[in-house]
Protein backbone atom coordinates (compact mmCIF):
# COMPACT_ATOMS: atom_id res chain seq x y z
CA UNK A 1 -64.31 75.71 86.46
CA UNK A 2 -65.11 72.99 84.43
CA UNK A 3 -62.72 74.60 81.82
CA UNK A 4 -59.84 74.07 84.32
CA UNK A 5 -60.62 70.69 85.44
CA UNK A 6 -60.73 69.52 81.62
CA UNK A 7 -57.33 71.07 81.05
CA UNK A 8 -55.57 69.66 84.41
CA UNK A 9 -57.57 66.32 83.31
CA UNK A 10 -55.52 66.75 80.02
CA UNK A 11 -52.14 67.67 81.18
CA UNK A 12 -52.48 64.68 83.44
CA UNK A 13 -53.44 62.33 81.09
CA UNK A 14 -50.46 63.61 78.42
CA UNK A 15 -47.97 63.71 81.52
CA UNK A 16 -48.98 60.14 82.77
CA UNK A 17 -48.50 59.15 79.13
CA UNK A 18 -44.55 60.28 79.09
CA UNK A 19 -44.39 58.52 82.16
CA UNK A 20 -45.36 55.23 80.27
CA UNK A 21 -43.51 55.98 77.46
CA UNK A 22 -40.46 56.49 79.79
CA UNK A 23 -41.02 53.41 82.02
CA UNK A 24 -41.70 51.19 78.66
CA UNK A 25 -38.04 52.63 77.46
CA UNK A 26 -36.33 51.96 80.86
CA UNK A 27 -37.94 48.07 80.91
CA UNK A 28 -36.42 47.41 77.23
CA UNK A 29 -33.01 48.95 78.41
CA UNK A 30 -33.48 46.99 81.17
CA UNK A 31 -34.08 43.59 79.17
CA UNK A 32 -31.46 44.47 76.41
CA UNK A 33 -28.82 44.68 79.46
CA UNK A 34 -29.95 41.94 81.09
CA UNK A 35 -29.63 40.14 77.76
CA UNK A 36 -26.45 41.45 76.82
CA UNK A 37 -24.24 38.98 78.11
CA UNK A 38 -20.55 39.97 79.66
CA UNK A 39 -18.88 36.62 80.29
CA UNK A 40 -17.58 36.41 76.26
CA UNK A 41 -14.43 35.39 74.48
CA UNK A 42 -12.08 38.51 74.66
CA UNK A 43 -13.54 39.82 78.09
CA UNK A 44 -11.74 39.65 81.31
CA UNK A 45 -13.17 36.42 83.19
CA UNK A 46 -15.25 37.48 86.26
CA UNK A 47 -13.95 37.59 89.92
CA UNK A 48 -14.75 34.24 91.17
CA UNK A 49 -13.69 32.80 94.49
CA UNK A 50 -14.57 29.72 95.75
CA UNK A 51 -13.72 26.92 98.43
CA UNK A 52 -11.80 23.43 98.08
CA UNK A 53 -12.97 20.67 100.11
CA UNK A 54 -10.44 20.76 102.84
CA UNK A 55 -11.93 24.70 102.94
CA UNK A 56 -8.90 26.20 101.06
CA UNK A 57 -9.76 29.65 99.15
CA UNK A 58 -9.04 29.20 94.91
CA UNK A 59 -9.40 32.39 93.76
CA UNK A 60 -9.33 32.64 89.76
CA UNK A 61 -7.77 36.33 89.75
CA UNK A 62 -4.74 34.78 91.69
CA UNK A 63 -4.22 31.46 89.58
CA UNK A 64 -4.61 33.19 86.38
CA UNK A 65 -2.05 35.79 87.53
CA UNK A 66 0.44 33.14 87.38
CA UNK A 67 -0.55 31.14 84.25
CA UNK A 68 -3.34 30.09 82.35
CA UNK A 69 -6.57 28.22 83.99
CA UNK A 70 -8.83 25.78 82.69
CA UNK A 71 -11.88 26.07 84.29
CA UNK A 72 -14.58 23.37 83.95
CA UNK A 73 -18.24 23.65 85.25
CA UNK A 74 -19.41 20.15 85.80
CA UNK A 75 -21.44 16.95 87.26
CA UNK A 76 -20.67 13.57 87.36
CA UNK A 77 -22.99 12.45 84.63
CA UNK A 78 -22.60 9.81 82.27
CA UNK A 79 -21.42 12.33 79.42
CA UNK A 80 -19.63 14.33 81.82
CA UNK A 81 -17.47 11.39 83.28
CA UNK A 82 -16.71 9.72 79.60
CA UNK A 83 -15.10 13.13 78.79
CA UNK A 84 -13.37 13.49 82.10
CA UNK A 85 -10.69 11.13 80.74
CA UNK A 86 -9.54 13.74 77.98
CA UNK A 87 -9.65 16.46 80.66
CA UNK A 88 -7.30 14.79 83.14
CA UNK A 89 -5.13 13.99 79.65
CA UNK A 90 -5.20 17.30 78.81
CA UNK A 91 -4.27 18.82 82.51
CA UNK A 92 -1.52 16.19 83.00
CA UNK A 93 -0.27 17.56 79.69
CA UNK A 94 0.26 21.01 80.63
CA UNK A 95 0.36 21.35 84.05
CA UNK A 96 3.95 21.61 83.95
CA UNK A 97 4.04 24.13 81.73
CA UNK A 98 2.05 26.27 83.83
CA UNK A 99 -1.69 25.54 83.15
CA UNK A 100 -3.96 25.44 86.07
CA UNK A 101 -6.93 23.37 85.66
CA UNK A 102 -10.54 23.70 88.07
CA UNK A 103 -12.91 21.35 87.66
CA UNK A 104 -16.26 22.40 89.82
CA UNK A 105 -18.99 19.94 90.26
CA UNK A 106 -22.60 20.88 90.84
CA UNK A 107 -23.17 17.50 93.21
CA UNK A 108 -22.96 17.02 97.37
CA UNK A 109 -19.85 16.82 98.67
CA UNK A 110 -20.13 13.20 99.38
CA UNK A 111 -20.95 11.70 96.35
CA UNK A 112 -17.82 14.54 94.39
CA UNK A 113 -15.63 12.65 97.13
CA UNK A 114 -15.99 9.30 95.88
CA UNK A 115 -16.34 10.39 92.03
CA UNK A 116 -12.66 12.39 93.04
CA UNK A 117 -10.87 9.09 94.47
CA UNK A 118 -12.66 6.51 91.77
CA UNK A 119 -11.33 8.83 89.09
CA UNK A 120 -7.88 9.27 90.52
CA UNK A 121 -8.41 13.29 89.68
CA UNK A 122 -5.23 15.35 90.54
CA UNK A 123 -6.28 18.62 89.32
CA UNK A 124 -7.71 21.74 91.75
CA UNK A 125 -11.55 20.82 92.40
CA UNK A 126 -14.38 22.37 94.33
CA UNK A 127 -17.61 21.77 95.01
CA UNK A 128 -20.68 24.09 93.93
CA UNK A 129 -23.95 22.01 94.41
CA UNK A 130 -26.58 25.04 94.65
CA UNK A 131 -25.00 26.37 91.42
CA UNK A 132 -23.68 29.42 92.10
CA UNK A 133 -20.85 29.21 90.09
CA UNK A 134 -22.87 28.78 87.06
CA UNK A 135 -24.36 32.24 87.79
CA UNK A 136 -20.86 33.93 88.09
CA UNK A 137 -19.95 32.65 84.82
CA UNK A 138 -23.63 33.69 83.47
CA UNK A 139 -24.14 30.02 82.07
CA UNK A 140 -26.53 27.68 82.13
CA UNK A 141 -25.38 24.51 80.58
CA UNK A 142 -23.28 21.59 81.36
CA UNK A 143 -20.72 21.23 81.20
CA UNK A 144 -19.15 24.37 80.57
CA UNK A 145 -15.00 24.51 79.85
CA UNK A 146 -13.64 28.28 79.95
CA UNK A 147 -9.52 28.93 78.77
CA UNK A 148 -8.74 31.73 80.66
CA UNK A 149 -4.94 33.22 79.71
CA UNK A 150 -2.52 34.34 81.87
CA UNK A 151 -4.00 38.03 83.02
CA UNK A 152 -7.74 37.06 83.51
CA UNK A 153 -8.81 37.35 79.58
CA UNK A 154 -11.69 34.69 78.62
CA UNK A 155 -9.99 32.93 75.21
CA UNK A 156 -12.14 30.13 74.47
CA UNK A 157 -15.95 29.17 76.06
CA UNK A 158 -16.69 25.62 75.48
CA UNK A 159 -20.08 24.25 75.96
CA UNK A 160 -21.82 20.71 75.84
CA UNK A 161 -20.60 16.87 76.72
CA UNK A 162 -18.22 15.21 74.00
CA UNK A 163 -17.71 11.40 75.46
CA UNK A 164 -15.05 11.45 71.72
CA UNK A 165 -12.34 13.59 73.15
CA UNK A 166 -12.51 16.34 70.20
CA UNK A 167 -13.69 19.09 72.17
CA UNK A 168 -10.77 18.59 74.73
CA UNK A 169 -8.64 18.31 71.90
CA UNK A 170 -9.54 21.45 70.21
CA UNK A 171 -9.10 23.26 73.85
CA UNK A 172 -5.58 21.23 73.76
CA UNK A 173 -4.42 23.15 70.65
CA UNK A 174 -5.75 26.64 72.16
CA UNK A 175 -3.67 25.69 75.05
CA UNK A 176 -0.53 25.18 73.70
CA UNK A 177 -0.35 27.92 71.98
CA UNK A 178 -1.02 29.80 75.20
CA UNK A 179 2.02 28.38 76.84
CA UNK A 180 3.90 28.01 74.11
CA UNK A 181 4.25 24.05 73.69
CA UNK A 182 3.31 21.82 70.75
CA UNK A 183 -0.26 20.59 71.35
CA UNK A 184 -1.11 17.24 72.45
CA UNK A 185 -4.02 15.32 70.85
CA UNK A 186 -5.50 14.42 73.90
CA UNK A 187 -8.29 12.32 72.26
CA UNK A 188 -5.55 9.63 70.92
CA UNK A 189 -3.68 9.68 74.14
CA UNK A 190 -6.67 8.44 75.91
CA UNK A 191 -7.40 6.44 73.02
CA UNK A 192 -4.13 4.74 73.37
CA UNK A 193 -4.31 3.82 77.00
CA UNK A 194 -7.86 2.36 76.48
CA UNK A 195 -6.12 -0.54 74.15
């Protein structure tokens, strides 16, 4: 009797010990996916739907069915509203040759208001201030700028403030090549205008 209680003790033991081994493997896949991110340059850009603030529905599948889209993850920071200028350049540069620009701010509805009319922005905007936009484009800084081509593929995934203009500019360049126009050095136009 003992004999057999030994031996179950045993195959328990060994079986419970696959069982680690097999949980241990399934947490690292689990980390390694979680890790592995999927909103890259080359991928298709993620569905993403979100509200104006009148309440209209901008869907990014839709606008980037019918041209390229600028999406920019924002605030109304300091660093965020010196480079703002080049943005606006850069959207009133190519908007008429079919470039869609998004600008979504992570503040209250109130204050993006204000910031909107002080700033005289005319491209699409929306308002995101628990973030959840941020998730959809698995990102955590700010701000973030994704060129999205005509289609829904991700081309170019900017990151960080630049209050000179050059990172607008380089995104300027990717753009006109995307709609086929010469590119516009959006850092001296608003360099111009400030003399």
């Amino acid at each position: 009797m003992k004999r057999m209680l030994l031996a179950a003790l045993a195959v328990t033991l060994v079986a419970s010990q696959g069982c680690s081994d097999s949980l241990v493997a399934a947490d690292k896949k689990a980390e390694a996916k979680k890790a592995e991110k999927t909103i890259v340059v080359g991928a298709q850009a993620p569905n993403f739907i979100i509200k104006d603030s009148s309440g209209k529905q901008i869907d990014l599948k839709k606008l980037s069915a019918k041209g390229p889209v600028l999406v920019r993850l924002t605030c109304g920071c300091s660093g965020c509203d010196k480079e703002l200028a080049y943005f606006q350049e850069l959207h009133k540069a190519y908007k008429g040759k079919g470039l869609t620009s998004l600008a979504v701010f992570r503040e209250p509805d109130k204050k993006v208001e204000n910031y909107v009319k002080q700033k005289k922005l005319t491209m699409l905007y929306a308002v995101d201030s628990k973030g959840s936009s941020w998730k959809v484009f698995d990102t955590t800084k700010m701000p973030t700028n994704f060129l999205i081509e005509k289609g829904g593929r991700i081309i170019s995934i900017a990151q960080g403030c630049d209050p000179t203009g050059l990172l607008a500019t380089k995104l300027s360049e990717k753009v006109a090549k995307l709609v086929d126009a010469d590119a516009v050095n959006v850092q001296k136009e608003v360099q111009a205008k400030k003399k």
